[in-house]
Protein backbone atom coordinates (compact mmCIF):
# COMPACT_ATOMS: atom_id res chain seq x y z
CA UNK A 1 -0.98 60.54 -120.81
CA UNK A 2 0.86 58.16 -117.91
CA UNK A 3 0.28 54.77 -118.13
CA UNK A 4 -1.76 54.83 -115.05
CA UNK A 5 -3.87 57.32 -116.63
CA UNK A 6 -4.57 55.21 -119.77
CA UNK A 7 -5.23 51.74 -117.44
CA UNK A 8 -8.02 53.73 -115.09
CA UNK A 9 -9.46 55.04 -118.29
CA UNK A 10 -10.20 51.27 -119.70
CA UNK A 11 -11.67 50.51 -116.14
CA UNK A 12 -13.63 53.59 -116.25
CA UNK A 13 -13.01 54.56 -112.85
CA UNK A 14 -10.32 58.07 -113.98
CA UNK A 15 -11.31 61.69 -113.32
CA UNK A 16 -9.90 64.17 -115.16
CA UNK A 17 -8.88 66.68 -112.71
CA UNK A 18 -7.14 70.71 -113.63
CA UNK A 19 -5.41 72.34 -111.49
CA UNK A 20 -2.60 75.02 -111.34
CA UNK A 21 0.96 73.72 -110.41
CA UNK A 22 3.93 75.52 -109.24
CA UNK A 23 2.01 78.95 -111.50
CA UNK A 24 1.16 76.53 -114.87
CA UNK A 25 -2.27 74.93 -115.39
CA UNK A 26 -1.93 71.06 -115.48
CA UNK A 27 -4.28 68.77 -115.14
CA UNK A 28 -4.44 64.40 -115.37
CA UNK A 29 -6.74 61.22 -114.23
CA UNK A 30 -7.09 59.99 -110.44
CA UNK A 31 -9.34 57.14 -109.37
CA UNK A 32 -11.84 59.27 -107.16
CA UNK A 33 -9.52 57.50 -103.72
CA UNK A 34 -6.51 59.01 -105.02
CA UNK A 35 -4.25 60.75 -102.46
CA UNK A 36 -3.07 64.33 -103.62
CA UNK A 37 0.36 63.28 -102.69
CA UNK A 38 0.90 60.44 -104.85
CA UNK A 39 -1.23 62.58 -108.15
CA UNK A 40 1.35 65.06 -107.43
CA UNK A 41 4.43 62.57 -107.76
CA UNK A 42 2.93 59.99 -109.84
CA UNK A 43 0.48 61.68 -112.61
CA UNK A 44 1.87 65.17 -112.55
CA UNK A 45 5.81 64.07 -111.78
CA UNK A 46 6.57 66.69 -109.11
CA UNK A 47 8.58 64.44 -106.94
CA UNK A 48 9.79 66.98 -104.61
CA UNK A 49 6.56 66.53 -102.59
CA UNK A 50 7.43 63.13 -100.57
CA UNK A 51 5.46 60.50 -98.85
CA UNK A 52 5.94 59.73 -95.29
CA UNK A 53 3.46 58.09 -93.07
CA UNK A 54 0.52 58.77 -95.06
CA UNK A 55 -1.52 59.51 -91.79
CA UNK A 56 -0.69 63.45 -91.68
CA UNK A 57 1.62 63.04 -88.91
CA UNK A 58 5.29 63.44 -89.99
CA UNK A 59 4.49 66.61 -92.56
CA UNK A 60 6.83 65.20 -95.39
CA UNK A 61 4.09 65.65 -97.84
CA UNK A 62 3.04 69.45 -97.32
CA UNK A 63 2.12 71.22 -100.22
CA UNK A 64 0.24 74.33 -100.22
CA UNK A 65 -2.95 74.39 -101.55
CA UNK A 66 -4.53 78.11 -102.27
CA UNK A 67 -1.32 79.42 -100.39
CA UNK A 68 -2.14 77.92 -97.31
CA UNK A 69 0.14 74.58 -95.50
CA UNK A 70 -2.13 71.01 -96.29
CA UNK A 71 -0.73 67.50 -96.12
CA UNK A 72 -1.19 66.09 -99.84
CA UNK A 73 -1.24 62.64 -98.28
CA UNK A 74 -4.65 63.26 -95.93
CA UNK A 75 -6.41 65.54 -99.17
CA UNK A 76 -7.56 63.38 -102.26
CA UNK A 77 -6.77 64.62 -105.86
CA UNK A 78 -9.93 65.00 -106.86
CA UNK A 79 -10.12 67.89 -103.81
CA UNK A 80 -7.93 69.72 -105.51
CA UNK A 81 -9.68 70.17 -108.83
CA UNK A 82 -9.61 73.77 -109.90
CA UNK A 83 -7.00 74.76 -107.02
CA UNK A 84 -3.94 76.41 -106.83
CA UNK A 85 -1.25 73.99 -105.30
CA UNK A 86 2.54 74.77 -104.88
CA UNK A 87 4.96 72.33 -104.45
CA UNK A 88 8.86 72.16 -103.19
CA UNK A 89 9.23 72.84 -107.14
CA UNK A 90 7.67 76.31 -106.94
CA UNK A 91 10.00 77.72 -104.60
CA UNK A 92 12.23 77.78 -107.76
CA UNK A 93 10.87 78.44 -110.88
CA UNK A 94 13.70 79.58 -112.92
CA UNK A 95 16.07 76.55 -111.03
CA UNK A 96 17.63 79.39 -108.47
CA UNK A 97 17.10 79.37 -105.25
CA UNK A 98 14.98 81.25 -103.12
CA UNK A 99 16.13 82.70 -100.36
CA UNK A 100 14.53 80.45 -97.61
CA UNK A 101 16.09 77.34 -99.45
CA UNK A 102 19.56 79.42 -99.53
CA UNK A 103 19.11 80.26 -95.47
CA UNK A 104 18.87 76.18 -95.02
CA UNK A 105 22.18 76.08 -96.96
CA UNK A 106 23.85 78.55 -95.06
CA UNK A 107 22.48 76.93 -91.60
CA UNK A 108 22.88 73.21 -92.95
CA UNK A 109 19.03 72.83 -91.87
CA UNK A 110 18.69 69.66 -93.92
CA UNK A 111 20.86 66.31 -93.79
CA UNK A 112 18.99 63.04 -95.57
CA UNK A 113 16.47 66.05 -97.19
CA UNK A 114 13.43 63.82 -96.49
CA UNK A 115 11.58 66.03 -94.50
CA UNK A 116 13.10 69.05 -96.12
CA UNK A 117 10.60 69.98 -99.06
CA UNK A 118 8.07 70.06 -96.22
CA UNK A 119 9.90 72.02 -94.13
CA UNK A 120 10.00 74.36 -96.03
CA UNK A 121 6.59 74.46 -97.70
CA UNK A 122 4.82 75.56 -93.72
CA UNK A 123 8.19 77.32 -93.33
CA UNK A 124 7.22 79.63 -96.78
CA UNK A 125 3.43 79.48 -95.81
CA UNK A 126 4.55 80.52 -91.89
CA UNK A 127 6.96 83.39 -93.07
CA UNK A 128 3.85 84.72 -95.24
CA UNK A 129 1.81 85.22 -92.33
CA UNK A 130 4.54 85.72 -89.29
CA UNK A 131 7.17 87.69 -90.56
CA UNK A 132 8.22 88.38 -87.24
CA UNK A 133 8.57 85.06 -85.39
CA UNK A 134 10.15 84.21 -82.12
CA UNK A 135 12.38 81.33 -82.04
CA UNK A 136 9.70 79.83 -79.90
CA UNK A 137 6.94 80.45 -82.23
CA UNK A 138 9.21 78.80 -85.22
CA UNK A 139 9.93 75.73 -82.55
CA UNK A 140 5.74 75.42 -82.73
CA UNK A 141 5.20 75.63 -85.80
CA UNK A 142 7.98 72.78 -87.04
CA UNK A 143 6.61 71.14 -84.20
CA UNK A 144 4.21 69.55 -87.01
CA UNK A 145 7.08 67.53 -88.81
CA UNK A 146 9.35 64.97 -87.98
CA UNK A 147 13.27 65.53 -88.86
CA UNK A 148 14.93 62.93 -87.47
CA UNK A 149 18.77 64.29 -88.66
CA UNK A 150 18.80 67.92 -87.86
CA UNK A 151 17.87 68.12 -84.10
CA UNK A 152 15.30 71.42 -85.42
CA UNK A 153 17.98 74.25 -84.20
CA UNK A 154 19.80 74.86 -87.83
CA UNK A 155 16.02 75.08 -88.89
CA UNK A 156 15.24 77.35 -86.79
CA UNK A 157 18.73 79.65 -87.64
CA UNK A 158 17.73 79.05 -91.06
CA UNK A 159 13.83 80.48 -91.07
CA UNK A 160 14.74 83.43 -88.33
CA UNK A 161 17.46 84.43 -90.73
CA UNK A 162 15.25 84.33 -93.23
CA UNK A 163 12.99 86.84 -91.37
CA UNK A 164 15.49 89.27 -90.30
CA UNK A 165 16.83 89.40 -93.78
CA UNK A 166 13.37 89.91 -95.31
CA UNK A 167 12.73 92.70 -92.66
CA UNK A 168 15.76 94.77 -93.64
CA UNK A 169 15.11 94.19 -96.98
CA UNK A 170 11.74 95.68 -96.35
CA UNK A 171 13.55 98.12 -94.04
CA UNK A 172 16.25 99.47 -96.89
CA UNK A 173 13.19 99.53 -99.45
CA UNK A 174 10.86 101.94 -97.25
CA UNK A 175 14.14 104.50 -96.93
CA UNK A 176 14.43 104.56 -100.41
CA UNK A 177 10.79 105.59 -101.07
CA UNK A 178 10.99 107.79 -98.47
């Protein structure tokens, strides 16, 4: 138990909370006001999630939460009792990276990596639902985060490579069970 856990407890005020992290059932204490953002980095020690403006605007704290894109900083822990949330972390289990986080490599889509985990949390969540984006429809989306070093465009490369590659993946998978 974290040290924060074991003050609230003498106050009284901690809720135990479980929830499933990055695949593995966790769980810790919150004060019933704590944001999901700072459980994740403080009481569960996922650190990958970051804390921007802590008003939902800049999208430096997006987790996914059920599969779906959520700013940890405008969801309180408790909220997330019993959920599913993913985290920068989860992207790669086994330490190797997936193949969105390799496409920002290739495209240098990240400089001071503030933003970055993110990124590419809606990026993942996006790609799951549009597999097919436009370059304009990838512009919209990211237009719910703030990057001040990139300038977007080697985002952009990076998630529409991402795509295509998936696609011909899917492509060269369909001729072989044909």
């Amino acid at each position: 138990m974290s040290k924060t856990s074991d003050t609230m407890m003498r106050h009284g005020k901690a809720q135990r909370i479980a929830l499933t992290l990055n695949g593995r059932e966790r769980s810790g204490y919150c004060e019933p006001r704590e944001l999901l953002s700072d459980f994740i980095r403080h009481e569960l020690g996922a650190t990958g999630t970051h804390v921007g403006c802590e008003h939902g605007v800049c999208g430096a704290c997006t987790v996914q939460v059920d599969g779906v894109a959520a700013r940890s900083c405008l969801m309180l822990a408790v909220q997330a009792d019993g959920r599913h949330i993913d985290t920068v972390e989860g992207l790669a289990p086994d330490q190797t990276l997936g193949d969105l986080q390799q496409a920002f490599q290739r495209h240098h889509a990240l400089q001071c990596g503030f933003c970055t985990a993110g990124i590419l949390m809606s990026c993942a969540d996006y790609l799951q639902r549009v597999p097919d984006p436009s370059e304009q429809q990838v512009r919209e989306m990211l237009s719910g985060h703030i990057c001040r070093c990139t300038g977007y465009t080697p985002i952009v490369a990076a998630v529409l490579d991402v795509a295509a590659r998936r696609r011909a993946e899917a492509g060269t998978k369909e001729v072989e069970h044909a």
